[in-house]
Structures are given as structure tokens and as C-alpha cells.
N, C-alpha and C. Protein backbone atom coordinates (compact mmCIF):
# COMPACT_ATOMS: atom_id res chain seq x y z
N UNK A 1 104.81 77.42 82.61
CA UNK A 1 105.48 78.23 83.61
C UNK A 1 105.18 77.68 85.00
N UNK A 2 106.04 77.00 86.03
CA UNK A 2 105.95 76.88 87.45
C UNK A 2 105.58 78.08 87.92
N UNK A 3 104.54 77.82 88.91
CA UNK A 3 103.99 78.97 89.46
C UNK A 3 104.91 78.67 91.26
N UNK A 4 105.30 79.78 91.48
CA UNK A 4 106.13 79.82 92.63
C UNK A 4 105.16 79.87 93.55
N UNK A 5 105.01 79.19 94.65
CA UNK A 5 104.41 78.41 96.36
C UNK A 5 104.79 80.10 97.24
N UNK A 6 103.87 80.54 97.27
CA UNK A 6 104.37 81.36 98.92
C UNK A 6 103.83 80.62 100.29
N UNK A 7 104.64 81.08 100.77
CA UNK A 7 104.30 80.34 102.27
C UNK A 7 104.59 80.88 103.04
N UNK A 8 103.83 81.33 104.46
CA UNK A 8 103.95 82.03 105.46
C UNK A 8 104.86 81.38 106.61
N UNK A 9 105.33 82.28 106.55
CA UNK A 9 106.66 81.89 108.36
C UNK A 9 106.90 83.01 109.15
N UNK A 10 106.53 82.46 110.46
CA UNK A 10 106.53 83.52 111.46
C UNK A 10 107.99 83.71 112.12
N UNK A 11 107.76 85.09 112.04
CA UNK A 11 109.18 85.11 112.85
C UNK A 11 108.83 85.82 114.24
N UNK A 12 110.09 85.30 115.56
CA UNK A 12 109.83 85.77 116.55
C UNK A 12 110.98 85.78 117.42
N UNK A 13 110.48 86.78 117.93
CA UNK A 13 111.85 86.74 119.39
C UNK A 13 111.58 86.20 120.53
N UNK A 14 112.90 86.12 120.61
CA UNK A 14 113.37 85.02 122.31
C UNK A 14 114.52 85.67 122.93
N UNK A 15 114.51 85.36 124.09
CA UNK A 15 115.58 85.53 125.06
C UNK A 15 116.85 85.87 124.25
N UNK A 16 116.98 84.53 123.33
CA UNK A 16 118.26 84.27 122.67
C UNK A 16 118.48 84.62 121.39
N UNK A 17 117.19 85.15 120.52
CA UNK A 17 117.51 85.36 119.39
C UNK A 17 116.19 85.47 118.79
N UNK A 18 116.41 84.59 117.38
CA UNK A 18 115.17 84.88 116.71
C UNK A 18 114.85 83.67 115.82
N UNK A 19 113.44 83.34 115.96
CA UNK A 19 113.07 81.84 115.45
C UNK A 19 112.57 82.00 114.50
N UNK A 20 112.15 81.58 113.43
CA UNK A 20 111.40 81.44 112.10
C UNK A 20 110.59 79.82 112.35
N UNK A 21 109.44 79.63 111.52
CA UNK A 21 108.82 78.39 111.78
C UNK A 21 107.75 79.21 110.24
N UNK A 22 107.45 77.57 109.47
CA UNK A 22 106.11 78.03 109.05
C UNK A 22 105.28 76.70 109.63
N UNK A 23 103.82 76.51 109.35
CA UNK A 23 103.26 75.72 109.63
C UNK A 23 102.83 74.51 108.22
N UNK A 24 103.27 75.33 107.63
CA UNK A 24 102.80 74.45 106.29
C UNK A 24 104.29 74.03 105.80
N UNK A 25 105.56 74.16 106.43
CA UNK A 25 106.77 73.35 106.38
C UNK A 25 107.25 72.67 107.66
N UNK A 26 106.34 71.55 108.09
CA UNK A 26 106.68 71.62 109.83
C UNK A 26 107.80 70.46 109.70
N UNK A 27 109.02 71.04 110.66
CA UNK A 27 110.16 70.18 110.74
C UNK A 27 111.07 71.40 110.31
N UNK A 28 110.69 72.21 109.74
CA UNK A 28 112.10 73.16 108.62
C UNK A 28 111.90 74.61 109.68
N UNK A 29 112.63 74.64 110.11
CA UNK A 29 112.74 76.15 111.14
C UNK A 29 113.70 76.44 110.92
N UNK A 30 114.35 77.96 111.38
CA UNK A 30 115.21 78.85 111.11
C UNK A 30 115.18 79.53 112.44
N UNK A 31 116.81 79.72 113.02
CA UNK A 31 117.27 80.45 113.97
C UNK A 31 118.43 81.71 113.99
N UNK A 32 118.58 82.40 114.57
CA UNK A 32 119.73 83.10 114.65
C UNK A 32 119.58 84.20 115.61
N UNK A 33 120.81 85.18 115.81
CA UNK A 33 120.62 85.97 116.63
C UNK A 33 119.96 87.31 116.17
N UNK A 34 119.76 87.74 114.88
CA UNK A 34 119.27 88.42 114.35
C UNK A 34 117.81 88.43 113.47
N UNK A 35 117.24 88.85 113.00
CA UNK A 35 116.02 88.66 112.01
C UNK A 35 117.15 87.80 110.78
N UNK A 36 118.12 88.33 110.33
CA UNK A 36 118.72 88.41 109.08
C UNK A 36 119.12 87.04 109.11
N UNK A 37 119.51 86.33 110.30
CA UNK A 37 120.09 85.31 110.16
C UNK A 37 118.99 84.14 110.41
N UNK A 38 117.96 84.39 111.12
CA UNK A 38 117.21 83.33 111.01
C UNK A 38 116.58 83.24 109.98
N UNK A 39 116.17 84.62 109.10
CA UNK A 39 115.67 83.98 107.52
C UNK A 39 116.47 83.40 106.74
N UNK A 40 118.06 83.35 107.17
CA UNK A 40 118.89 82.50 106.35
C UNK A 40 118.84 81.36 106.08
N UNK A 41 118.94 81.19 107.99
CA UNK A 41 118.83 79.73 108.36
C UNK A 41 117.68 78.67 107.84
N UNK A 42 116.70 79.75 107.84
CA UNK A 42 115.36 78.59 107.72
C UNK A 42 115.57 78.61 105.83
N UNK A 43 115.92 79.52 105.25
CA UNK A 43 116.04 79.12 104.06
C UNK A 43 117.07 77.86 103.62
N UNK A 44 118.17 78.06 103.83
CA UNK A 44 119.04 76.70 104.05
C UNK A 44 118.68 75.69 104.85
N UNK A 45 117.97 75.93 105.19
CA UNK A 45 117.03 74.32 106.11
C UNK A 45 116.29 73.61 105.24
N UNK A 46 115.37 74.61 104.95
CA UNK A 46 114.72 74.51 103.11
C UNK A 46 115.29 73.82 102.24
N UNK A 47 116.40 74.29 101.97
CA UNK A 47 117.07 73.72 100.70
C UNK A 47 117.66 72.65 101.33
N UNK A 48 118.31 72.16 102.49
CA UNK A 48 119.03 71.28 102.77
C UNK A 48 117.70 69.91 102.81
N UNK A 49 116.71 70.37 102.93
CA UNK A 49 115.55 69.34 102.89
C UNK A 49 114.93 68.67 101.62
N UNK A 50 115.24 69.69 100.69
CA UNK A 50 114.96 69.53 99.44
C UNK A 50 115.51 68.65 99.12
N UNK A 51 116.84 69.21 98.99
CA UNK A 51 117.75 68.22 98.40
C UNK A 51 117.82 66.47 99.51
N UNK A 52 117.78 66.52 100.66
CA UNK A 52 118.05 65.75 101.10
C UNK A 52 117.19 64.39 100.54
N UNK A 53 115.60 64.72 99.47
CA UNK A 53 115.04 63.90 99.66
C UNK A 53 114.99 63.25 98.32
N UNK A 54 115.95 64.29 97.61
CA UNK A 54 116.42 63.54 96.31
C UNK A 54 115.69 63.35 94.66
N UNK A 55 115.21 62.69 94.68
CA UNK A 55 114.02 62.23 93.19
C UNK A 55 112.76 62.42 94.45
N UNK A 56 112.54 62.14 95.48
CA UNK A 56 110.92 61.73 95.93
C UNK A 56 110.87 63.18 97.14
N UNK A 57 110.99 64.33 96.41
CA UNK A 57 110.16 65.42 96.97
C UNK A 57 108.78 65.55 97.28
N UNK A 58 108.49 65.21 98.02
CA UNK A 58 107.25 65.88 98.48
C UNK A 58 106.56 66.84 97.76
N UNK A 59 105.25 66.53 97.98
CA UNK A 59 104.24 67.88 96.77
C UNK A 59 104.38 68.84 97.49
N UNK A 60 104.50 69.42 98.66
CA UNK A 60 104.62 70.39 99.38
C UNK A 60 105.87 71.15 99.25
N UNK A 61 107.15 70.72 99.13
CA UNK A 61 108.07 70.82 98.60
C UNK A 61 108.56 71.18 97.34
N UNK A 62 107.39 70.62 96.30
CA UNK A 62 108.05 70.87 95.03
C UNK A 62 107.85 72.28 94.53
N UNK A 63 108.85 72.65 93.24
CA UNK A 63 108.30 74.02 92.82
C UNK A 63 108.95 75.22 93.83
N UNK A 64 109.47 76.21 93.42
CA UNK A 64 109.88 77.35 94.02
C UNK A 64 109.14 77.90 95.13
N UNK A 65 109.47 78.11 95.85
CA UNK A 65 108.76 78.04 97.38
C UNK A 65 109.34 79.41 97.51
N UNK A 66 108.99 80.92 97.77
CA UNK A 66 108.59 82.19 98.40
C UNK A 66 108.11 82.36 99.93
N UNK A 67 109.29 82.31 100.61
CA UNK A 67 108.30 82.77 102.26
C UNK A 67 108.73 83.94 102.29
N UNK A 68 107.33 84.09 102.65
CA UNK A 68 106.71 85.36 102.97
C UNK A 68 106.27 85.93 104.64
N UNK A 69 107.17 86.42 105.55
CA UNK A 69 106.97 86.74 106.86
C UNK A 69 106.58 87.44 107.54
N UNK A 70 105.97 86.90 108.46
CA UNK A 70 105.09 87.84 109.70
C UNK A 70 105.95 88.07 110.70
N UNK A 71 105.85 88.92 111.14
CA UNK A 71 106.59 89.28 112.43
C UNK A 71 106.13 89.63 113.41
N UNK A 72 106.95 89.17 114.74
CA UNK A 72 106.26 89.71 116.37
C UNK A 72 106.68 91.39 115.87
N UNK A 73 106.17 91.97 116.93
CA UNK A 73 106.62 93.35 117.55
C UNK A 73 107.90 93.60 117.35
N UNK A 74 108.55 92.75 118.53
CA UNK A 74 109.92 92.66 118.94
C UNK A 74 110.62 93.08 117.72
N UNK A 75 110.33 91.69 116.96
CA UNK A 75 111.08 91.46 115.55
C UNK A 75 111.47 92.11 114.30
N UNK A 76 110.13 93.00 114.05
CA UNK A 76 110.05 94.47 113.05
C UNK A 76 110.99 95.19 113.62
N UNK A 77 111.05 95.58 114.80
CA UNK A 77 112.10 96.57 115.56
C UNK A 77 113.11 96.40 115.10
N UNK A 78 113.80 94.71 115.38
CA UNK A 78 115.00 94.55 115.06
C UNK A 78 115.57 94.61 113.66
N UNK A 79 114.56 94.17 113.11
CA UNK A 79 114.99 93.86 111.65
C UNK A 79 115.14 95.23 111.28
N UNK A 80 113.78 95.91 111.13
CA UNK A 80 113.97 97.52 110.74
C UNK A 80 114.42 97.94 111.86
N UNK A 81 115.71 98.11 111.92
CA UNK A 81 116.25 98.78 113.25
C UNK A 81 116.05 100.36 113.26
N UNK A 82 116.10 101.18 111.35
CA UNK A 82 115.67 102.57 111.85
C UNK A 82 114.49 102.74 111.86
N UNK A 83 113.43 101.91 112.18
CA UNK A 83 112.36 102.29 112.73
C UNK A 83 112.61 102.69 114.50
N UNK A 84 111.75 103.80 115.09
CA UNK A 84 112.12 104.59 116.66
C UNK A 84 110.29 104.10 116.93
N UNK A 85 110.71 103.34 118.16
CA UNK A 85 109.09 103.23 118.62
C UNK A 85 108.51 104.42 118.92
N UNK A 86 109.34 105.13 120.06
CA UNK A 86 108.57 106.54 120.35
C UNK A 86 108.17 107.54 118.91
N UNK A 87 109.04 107.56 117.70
CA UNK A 87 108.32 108.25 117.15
C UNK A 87 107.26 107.40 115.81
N UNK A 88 107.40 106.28 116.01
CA UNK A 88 106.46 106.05 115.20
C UNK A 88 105.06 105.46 116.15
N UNK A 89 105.08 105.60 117.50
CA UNK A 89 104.01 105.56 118.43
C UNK A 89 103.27 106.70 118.11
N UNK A 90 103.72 107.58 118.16
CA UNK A 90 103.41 109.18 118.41
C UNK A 90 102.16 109.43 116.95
N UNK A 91 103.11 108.89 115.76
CA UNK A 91 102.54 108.88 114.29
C UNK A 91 101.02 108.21 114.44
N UNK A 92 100.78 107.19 114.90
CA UNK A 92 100.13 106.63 114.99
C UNK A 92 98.86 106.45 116.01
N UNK A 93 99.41 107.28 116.65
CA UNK A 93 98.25 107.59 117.87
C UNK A 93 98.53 106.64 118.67
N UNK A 94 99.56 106.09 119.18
CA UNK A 94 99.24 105.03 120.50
C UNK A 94 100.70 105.86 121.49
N UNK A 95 99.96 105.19 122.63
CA UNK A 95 101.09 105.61 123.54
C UNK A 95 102.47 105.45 123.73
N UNK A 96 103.49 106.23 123.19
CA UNK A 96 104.81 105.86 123.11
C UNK A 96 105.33 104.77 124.15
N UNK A 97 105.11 105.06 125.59
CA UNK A 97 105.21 103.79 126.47
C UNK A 97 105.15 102.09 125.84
N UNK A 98 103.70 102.34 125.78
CA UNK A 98 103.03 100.70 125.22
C UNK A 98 103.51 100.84 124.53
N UNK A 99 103.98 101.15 123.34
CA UNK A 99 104.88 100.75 121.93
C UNK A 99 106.63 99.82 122.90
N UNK A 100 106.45 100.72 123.00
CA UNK A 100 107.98 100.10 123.72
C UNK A 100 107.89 98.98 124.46
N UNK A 101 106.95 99.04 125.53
CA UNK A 101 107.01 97.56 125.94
C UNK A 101 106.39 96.45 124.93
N UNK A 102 105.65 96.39 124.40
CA UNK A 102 105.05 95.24 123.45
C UNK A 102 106.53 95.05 122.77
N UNK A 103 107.29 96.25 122.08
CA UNK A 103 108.77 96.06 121.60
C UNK A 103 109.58 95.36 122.51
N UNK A 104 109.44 95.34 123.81
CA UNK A 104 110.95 94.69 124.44
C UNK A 104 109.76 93.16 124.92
N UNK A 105 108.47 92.72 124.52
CA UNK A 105 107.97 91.88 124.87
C UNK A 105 107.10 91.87 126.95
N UNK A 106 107.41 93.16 127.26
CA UNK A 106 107.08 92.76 128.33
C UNK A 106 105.38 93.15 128.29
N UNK A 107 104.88 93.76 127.57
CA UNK A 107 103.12 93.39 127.42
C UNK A 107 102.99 92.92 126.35
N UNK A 108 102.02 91.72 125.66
CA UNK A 108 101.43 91.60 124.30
C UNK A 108 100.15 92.46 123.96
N UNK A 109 100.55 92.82 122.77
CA UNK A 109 99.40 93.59 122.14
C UNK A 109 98.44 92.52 121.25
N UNK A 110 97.30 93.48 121.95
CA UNK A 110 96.13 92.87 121.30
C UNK A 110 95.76 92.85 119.87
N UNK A 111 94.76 92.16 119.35
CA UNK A 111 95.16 91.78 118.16
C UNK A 111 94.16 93.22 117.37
N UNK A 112 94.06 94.08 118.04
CA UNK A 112 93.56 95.57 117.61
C UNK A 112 94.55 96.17 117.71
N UNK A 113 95.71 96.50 118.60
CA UNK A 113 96.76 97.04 118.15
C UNK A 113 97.48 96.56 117.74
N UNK A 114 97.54 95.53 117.30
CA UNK A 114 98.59 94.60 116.19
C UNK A 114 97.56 95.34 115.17
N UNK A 115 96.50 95.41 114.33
CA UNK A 115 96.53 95.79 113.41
C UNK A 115 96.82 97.43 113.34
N UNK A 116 96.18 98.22 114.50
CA UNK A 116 96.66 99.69 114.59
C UNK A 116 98.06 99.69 114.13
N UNK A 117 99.14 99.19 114.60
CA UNK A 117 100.27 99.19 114.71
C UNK A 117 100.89 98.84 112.57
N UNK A 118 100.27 98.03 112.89
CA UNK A 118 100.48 97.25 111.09
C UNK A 118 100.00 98.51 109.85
N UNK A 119 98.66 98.61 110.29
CA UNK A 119 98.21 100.08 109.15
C UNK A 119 99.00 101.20 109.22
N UNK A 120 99.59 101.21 110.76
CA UNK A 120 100.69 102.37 110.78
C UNK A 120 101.81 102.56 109.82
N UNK A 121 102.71 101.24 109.83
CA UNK A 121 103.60 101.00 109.53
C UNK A 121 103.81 100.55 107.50
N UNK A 122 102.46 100.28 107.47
CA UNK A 122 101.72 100.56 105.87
C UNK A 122 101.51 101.66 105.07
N UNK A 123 101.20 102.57 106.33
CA UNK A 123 100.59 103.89 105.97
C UNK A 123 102.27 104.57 105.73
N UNK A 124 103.33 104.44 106.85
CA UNK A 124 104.45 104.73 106.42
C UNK A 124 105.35 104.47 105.62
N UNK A 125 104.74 102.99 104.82
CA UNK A 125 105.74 102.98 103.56
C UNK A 125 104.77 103.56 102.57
N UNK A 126 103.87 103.61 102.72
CA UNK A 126 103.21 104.29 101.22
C UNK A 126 103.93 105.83 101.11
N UNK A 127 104.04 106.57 102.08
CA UNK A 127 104.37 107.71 102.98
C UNK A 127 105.96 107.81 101.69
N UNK A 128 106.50 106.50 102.59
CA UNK A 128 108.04 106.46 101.87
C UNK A 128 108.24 106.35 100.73
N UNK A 129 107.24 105.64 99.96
CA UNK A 129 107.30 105.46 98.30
C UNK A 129 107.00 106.87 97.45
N UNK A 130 106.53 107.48 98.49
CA UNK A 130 106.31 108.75 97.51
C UNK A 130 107.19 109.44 97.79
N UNK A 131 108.75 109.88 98.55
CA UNK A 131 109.87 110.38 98.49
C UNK A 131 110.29 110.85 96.98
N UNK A 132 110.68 111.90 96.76
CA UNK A 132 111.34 111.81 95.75
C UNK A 132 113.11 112.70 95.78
N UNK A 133 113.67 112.25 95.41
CA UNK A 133 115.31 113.16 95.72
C UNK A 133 115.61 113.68 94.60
């Protein structure tokens, strides 16, 4: 059985959109104006690399490759668009303000409220898995 490669790729926002990069595929990035489209992109970058190299793939390359993504601030927002900063600030104990700006990028959060923020947003899908209709 091939054991499938995960690999981390960050995604992030810009002015213009949204970048994907991993470090352990350097050269293969992914863009677009959305979250949705830059994981496209960088996946078809992927594959267009694969293939491009024919019989002499690279060991890094070979084997089913899984990325698996991190995201800025910004980027969770967009992607999960019904996530509401103010009310999932509130959930979480941080100041609805600072949620919002770290969201539109104009302060970075520290790497204590990057995890505050992360357990939050953990704590709310466990939250969500237990829904029942």
C-alpha cells in the first residue's frame, strides 16, 4: 500500500488575493483571488509538475501527496466566510476590536493569540460535531 505524503502549505492574504506556498515543494505555489482558488491553483501546479517531469520524478514528488493548510487570520475569515469575528471574539474571550483588525491584517497577532484564537476555533468545531437535527 503507498502511503500518501502530507505536506504543509501556507496560505495567505495579500492586497490582491491569496497565495499558497509549501516549503517542502519550493517552486510549486498557488494563487487566486479567493482561498478556493488558490488551493486549486497550487494543486494544478502540483500536478502540472509531476507530470512535467515524466519517468524521473523526484522522491519528493513521488506517491500521493495530501496538503494540508495553515492559514493567516485574514484567510480563515475568507475561506470560512460564516465565521463573524465579533462573535466568535466574544466566544473566546478576546477583544472583538483586535479580532477584526488581525482579520483585515492591520495588527499581527502574536503567536499566543494565534493559538488562543486556533483552540477557539477547535473548541467550535468540536461544539459543531455534536449538533444533532
Amino acid at each position: 500500500m503507498i502511503k500518501t505524503k502530507k505536506v504543509k502549505a501556507i496560505i495567505e492574504a495579500s492586497s490582491t488575493g491569496f497565495g499558497v506556498y509549501s516549503d517542502n515543494l519550493p517552486g510549486i505555489t498557488g494563487y487566486g483571488k479567493t482561498v478556493a482558488e488558490a488551493k486549486k491553483d497550487i494543486q494544478a501546479a502540483l500536478e502540472e509538475t509531476i507530470k512535467a517531469y515524466g519517468k524521473k520524478v523526484p522522491k519528493e514528488l513521488q506517491g500521493p501527496i495530501e496538503l494540508e493548510y495553515k492559514y493567516d487570520i485574514a484567510s480563515i475569515f475568507d475561506h470560512f466566510g460564516m465565521l463573524d469575528a465579533t462573535n466568535l471574539a466574544k466566544k473566546i474571550g478576546l477583544n472583538p476590536s483586535l479580532l477584526r483588525q488581525y482579520k483585515s491584517g492591520i495588527t499581527v497577532a502574536s503567536d499566543k493569540q494565534k493559538q488562543k484564537i486556533e483552540a477557539g476555533l477547535h473548541q467550535l468545531g468540536r461544539e459543531l460535531l455534536r449538533v444533532r437535527l
